[in-house]
PDB file of N, CA and C in Angstrom:
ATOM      1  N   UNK A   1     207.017  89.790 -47.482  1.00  0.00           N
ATOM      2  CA  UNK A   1     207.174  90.807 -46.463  1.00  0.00           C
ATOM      3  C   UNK A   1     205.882  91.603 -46.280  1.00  0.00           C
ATOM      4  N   UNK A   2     205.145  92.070 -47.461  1.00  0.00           N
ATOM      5  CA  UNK A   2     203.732  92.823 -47.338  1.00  0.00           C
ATOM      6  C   UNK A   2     203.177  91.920 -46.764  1.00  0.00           C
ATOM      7  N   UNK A   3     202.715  90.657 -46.751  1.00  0.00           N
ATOM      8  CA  UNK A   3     201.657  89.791 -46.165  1.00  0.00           C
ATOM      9  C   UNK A   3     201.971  89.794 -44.637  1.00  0.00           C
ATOM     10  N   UNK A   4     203.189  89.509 -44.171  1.00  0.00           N
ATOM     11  CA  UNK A   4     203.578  89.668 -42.829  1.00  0.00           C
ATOM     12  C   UNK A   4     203.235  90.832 -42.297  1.00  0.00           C
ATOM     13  N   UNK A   5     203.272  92.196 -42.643  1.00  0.00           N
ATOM     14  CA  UNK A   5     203.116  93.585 -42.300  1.00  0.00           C
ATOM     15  C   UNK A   5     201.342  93.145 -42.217  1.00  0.00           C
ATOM     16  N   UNK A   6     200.732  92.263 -43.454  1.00  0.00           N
ATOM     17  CA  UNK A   6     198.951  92.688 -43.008  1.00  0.00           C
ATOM     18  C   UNK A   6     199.013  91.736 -42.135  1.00  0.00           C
ATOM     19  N   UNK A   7     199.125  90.833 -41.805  1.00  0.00           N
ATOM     20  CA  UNK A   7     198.709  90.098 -40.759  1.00  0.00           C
ATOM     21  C   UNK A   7     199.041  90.883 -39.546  1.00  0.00           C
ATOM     22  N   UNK A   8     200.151  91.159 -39.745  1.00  0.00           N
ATOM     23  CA  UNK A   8     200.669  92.066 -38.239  1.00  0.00           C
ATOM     24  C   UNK A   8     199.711  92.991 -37.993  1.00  0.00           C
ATOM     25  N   UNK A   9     199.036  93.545 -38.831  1.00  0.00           N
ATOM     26  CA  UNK A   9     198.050  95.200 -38.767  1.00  0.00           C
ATOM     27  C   UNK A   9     196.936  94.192 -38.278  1.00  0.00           C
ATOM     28  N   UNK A  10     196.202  93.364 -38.749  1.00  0.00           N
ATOM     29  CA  UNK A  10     195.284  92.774 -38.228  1.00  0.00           C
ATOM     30  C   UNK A  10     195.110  92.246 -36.525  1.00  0.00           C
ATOM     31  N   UNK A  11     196.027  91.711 -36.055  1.00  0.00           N
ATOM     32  CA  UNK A  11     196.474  91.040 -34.974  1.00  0.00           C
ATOM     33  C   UNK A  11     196.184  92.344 -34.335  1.00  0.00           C
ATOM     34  N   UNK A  12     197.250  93.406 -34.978  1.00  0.00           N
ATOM     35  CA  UNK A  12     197.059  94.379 -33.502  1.00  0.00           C
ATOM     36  C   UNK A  12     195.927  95.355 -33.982  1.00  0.00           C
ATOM     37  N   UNK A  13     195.393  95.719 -34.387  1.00  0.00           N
ATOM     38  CA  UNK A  13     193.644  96.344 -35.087  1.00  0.00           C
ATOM     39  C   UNK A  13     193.033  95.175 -33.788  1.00  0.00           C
ATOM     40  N   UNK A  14     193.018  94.306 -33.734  1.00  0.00           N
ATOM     41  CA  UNK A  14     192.077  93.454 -33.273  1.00  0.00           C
ATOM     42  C   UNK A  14     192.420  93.103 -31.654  1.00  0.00           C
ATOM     43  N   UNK A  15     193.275  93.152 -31.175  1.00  0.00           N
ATOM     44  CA  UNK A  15     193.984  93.312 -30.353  1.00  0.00           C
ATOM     45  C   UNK A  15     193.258  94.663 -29.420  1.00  0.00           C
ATOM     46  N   UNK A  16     193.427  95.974 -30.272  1.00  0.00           N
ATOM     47  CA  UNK A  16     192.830  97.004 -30.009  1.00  0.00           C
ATOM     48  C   UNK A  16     191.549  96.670 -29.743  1.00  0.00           C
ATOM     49  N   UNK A  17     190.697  96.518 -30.780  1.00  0.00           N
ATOM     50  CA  UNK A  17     189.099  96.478 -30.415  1.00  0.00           C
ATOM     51  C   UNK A  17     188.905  95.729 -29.621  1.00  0.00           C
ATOM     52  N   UNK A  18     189.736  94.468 -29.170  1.00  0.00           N
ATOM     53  CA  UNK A  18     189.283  94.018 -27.752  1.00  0.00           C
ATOM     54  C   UNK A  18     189.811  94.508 -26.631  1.00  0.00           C
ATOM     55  N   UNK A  19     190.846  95.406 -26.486  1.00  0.00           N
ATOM     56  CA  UNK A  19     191.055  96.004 -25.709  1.00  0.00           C
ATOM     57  C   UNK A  19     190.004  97.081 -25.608  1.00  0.00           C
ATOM     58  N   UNK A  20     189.747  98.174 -26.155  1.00  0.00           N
ATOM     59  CA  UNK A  20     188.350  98.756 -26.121  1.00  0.00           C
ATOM     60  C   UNK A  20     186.708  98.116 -26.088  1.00  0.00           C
ATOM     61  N   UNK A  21     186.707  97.413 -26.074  1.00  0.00           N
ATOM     62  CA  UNK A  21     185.603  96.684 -25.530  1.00  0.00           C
ATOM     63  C   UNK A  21     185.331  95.954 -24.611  1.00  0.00           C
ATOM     64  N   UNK A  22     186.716  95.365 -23.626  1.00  0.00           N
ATOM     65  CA  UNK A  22     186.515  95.698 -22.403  1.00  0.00           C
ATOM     66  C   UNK A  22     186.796  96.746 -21.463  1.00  0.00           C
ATOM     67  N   UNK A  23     187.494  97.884 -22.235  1.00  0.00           N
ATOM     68  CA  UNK A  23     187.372  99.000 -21.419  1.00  0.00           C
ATOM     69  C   UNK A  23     185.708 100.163 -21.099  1.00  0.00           C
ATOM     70  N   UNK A  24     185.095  99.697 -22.768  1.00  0.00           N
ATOM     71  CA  UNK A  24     184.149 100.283 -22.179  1.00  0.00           C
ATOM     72  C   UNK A  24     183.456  98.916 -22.078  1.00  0.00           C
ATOM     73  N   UNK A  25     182.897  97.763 -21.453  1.00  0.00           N
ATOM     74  CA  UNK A  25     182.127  97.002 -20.967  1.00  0.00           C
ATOM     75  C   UNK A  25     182.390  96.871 -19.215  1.00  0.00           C
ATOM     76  N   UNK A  26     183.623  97.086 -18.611  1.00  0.00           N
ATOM     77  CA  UNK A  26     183.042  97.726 -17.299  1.00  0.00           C
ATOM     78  C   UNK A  26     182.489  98.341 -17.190  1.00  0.00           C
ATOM     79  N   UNK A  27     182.431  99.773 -17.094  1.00  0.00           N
ATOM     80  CA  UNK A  27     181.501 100.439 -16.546  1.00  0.00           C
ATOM     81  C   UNK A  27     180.001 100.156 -16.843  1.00  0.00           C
ATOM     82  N   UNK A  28     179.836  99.402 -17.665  1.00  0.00           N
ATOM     83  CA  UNK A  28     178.474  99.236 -17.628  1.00  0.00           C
ATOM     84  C   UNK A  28     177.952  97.949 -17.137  1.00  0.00           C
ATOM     85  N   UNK A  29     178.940  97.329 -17.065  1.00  0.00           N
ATOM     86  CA  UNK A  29     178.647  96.121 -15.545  1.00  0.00           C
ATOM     87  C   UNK A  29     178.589  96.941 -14.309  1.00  0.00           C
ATOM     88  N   UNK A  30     179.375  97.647 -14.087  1.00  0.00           N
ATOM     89  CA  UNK A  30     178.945  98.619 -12.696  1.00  0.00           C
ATOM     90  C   UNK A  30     177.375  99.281 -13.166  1.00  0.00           C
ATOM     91  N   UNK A  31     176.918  99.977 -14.114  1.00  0.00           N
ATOM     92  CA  UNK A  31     175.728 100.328 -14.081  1.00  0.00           C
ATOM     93  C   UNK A  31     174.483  99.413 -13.780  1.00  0.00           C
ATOM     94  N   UNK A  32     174.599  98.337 -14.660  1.00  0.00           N
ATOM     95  CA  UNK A  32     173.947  97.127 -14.608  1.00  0.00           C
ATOM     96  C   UNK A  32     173.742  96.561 -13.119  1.00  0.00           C
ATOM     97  N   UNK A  33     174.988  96.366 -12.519  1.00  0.00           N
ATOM     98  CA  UNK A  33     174.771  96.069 -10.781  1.00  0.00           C
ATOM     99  C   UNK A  33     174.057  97.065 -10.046  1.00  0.00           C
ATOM    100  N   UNK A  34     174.471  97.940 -10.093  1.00  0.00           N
ATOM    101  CA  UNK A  34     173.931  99.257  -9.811  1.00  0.00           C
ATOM    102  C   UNK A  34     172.503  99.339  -9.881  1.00  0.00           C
ATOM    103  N   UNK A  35     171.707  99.126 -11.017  1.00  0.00           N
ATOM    104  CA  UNK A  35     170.045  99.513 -11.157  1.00  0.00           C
ATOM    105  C   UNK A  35     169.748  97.988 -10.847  1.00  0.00           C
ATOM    106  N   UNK A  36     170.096  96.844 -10.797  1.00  0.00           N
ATOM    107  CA  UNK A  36     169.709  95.247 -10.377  1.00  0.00           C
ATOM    108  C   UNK A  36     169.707  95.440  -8.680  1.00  0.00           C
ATOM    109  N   UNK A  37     170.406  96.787  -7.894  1.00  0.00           N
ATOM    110  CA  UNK A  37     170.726  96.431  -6.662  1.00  0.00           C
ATOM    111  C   UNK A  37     169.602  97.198  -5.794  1.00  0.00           C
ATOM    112  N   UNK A  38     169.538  98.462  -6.908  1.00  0.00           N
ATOM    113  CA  UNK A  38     168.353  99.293  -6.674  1.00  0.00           C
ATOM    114  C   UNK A  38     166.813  98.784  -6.817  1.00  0.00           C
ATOM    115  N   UNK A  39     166.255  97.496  -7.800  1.00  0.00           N
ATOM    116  CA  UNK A  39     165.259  96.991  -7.590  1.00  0.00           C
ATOM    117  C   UNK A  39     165.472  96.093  -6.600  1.00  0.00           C
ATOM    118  N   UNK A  40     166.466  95.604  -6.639  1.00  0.00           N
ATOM    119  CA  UNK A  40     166.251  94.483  -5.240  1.00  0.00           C
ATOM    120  C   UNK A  40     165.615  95.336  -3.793  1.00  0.00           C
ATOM    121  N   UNK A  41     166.485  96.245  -3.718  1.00  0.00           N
ATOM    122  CA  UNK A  41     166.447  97.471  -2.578  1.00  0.00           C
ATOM    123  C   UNK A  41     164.732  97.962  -2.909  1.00  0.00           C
ATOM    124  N   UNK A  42     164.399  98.378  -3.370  1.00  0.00           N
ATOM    125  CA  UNK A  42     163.045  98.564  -3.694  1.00  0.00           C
ATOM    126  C   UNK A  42     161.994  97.572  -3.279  1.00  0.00           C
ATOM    127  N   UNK A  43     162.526  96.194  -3.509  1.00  0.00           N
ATOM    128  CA  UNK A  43     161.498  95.121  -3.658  1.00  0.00           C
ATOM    129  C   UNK A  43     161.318  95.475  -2.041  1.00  0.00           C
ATOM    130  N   UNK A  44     162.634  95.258  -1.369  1.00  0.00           N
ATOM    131  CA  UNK A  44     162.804  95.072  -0.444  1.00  0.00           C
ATOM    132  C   UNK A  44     161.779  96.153   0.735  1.00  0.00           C
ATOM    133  N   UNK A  45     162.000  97.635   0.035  1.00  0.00           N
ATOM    134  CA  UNK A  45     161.327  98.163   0.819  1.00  0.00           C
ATOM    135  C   UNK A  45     159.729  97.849   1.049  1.00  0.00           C
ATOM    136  N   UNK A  46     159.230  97.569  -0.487  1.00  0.00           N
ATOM    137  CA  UNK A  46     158.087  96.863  -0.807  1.00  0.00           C
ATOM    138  C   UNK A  46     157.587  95.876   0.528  1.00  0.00           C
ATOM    139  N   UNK A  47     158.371  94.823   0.554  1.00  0.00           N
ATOM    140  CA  UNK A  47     158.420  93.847   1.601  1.00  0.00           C
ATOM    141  C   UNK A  47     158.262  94.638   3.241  1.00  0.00           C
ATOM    142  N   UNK A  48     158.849  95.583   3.378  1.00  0.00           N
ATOM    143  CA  UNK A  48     158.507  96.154   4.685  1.00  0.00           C
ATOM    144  C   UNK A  48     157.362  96.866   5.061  1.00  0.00           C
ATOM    145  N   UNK A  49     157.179  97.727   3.408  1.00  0.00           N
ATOM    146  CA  UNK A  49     155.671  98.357   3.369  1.00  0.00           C
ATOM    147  C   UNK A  49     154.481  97.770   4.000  1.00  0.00           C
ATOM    148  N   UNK A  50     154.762  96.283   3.108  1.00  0.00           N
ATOM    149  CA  UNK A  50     153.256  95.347   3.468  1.00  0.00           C
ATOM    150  C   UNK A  50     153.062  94.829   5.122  1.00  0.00           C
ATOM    151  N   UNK A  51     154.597  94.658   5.128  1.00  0.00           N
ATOM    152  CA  UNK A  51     154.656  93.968   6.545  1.00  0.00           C
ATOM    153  C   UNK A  51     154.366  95.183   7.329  1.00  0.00           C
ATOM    154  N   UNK A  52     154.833  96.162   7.163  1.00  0.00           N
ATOM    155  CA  UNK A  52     154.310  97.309   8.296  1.00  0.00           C
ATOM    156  C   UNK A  52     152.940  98.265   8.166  1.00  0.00           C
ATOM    157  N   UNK A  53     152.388  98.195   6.923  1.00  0.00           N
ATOM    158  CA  UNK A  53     151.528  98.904   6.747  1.00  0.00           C
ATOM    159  C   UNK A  53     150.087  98.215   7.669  1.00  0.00           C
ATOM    160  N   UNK A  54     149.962  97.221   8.879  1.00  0.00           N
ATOM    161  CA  UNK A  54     149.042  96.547   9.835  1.00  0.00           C
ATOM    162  C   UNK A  54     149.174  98.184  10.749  1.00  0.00           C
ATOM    163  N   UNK A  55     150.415  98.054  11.216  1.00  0.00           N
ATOM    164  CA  UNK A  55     151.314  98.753  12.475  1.00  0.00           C
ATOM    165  C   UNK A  55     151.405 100.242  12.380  1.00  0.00           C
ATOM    166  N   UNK A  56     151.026 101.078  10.874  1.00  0.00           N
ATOM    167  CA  UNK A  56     151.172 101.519  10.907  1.00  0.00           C
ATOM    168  C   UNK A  56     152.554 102.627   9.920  1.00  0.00           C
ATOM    169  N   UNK A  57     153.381 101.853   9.803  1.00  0.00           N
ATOM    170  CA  UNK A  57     154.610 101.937   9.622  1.00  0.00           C
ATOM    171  C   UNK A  57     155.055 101.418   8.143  1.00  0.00           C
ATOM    172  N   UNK A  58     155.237 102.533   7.373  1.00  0.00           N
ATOM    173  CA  UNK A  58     155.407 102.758   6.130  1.00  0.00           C
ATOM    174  C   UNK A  58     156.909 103.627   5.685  1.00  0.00           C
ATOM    175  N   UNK A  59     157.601 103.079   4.511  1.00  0.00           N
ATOM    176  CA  UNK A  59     158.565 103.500   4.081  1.00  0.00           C
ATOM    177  C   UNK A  59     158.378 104.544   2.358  1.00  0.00           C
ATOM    178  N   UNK A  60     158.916 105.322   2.776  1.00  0.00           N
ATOM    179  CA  UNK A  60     158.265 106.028   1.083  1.00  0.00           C
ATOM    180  C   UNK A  60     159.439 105.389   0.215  1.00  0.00           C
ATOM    181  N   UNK A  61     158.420 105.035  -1.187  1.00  0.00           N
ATOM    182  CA  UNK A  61     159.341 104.533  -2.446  1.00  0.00           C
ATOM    183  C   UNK A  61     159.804 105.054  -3.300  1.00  0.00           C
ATOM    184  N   UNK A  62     160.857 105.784  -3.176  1.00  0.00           N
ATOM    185  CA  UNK A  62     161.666 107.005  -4.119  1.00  0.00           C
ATOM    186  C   UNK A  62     162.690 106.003  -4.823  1.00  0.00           C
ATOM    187  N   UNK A  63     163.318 107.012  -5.682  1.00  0.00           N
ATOM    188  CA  UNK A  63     164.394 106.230  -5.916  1.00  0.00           C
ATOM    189  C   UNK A  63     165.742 106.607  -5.314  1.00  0.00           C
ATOM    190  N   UNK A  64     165.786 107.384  -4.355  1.00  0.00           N
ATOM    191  CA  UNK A  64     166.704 107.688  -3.768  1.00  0.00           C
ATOM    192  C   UNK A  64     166.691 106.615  -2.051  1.00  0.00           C
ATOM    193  N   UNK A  65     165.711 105.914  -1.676  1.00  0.00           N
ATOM    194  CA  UNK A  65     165.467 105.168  -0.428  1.00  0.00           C
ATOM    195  C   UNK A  65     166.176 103.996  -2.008  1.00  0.00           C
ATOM    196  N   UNK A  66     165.366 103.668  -2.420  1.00  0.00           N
ATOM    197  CA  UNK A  66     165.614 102.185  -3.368  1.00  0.00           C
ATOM    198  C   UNK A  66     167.088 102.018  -3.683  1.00  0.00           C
ATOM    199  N   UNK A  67     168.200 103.702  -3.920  1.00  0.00           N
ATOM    200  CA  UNK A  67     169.366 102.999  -3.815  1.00  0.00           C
ATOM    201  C   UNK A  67     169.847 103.145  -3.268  1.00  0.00           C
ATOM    202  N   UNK A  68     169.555 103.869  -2.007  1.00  0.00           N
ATOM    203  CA  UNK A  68     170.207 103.326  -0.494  1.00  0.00           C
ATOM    204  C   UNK A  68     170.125 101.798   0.185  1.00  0.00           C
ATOM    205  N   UNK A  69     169.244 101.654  -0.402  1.00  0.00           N
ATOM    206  CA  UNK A  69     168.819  99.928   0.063  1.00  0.00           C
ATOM    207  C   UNK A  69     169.482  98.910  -0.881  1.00  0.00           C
ATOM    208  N   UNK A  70     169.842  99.568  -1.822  1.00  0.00           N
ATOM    209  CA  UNK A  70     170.237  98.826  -2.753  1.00  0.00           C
ATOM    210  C   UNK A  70     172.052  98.614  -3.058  1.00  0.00           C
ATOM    211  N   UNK A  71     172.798  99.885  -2.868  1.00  0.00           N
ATOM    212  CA  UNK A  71     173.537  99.940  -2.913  1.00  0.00           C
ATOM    213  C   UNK A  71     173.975  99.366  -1.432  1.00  0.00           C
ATOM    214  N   UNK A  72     174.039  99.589  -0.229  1.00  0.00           N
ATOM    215  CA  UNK A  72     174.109  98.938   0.974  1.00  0.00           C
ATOM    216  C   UNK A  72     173.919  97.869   1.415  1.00  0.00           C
ATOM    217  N   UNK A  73     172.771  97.383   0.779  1.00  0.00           N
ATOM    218  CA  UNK A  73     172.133  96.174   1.271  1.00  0.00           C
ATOM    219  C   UNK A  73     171.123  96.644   2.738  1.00  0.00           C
ATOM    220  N   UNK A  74     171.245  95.247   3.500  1.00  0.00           N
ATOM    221  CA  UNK A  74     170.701  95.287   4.833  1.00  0.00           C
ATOM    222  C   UNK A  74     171.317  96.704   5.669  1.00  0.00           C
ATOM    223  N   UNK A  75     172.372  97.148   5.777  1.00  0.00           N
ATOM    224  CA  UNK A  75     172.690  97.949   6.628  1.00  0.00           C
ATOM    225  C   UNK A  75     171.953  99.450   6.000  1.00  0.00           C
ATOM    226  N   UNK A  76     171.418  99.421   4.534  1.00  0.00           N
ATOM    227  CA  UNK A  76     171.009 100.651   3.894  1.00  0.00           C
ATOM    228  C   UNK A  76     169.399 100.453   4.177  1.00  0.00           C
ATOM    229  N   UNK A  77     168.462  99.396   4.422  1.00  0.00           N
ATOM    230  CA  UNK A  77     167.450  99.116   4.602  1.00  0.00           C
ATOM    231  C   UNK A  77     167.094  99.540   5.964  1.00  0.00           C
ATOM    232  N   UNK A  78     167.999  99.108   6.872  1.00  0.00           N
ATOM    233  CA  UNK A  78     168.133  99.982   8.339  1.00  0.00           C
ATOM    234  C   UNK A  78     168.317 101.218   8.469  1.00  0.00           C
ATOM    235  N   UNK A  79     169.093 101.985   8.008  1.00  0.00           N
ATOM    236  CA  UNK A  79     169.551 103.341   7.784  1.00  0.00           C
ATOM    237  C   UNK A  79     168.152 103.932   7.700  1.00  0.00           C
ATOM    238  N   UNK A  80     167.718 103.533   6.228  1.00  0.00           N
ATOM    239  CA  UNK A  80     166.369 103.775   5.851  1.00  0.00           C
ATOM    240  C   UNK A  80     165.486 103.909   6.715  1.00  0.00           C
ATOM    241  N   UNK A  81     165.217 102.977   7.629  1.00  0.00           N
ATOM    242  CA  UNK A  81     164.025 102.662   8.369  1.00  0.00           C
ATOM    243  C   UNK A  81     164.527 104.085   9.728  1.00  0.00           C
ATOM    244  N   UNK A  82     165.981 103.816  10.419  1.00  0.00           N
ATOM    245  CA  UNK A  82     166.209 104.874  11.358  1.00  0.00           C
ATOM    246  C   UNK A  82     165.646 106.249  10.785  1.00  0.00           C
ATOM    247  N   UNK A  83     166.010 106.471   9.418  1.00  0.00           N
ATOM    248  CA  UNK A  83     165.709 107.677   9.098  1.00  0.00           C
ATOM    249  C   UNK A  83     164.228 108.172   9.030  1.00  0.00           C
ATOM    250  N   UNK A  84     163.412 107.735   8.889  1.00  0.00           N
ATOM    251  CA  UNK A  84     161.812 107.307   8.846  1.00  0.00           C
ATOM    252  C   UNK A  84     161.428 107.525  10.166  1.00  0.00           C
ATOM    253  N   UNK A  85     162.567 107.069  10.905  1.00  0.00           N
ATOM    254  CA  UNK A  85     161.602 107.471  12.797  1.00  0.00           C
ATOM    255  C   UNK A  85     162.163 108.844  13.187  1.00  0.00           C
ATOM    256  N   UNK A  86     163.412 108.877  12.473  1.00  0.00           N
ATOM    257  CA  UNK A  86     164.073 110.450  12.873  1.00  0.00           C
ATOM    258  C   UNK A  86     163.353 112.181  12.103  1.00  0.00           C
ATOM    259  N   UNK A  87     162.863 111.097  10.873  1.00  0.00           N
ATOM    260  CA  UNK A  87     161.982 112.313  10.546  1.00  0.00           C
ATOM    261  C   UNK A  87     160.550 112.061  10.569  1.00  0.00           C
TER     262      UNK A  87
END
């Protein structure tokens, strides 16, 4: 009967720690996407810099443009750029 009771404590002990370890391993897949989306967004602005800096036409590299571009994608890279002619 004791051996049944430890196995049982084990199963659910372990049970637990994998339940807590994917509770906290989301959120840090959201962080992880999060700063991977913000260099992309960055690169990206990068890419417009060069291409526009002939023309004139330059984007500043904060990190607040990088995760607008990043978190959005294309529609945050536009945003970006409208905002640049509006101010």
């Amino acid at each position: 009967m004791d051996r049944i009771l430890i196995v049982l404590a084990w199963i659910v002990g372990v049970l637990i720690i994998l339940l807590l370890g994917k509770t906290l391993l989301l959120p840090l897949k959201v962080v992880v996407r999060l700063v991977i989306n913000a260099i992309i967004g960055g690169i990206a602005i990068l890419v417009i810099n060069i291409i526009g800096s002939p023309f004139g036409f330059t984007i500043p590299l904060n990190p607040v443009s990088a995760l607008i571009a990043g978190i959005l994608g294309l529609p945050g890279i536009i945003l970006v750029v409208i905002l640049k002619y509006l101010l």
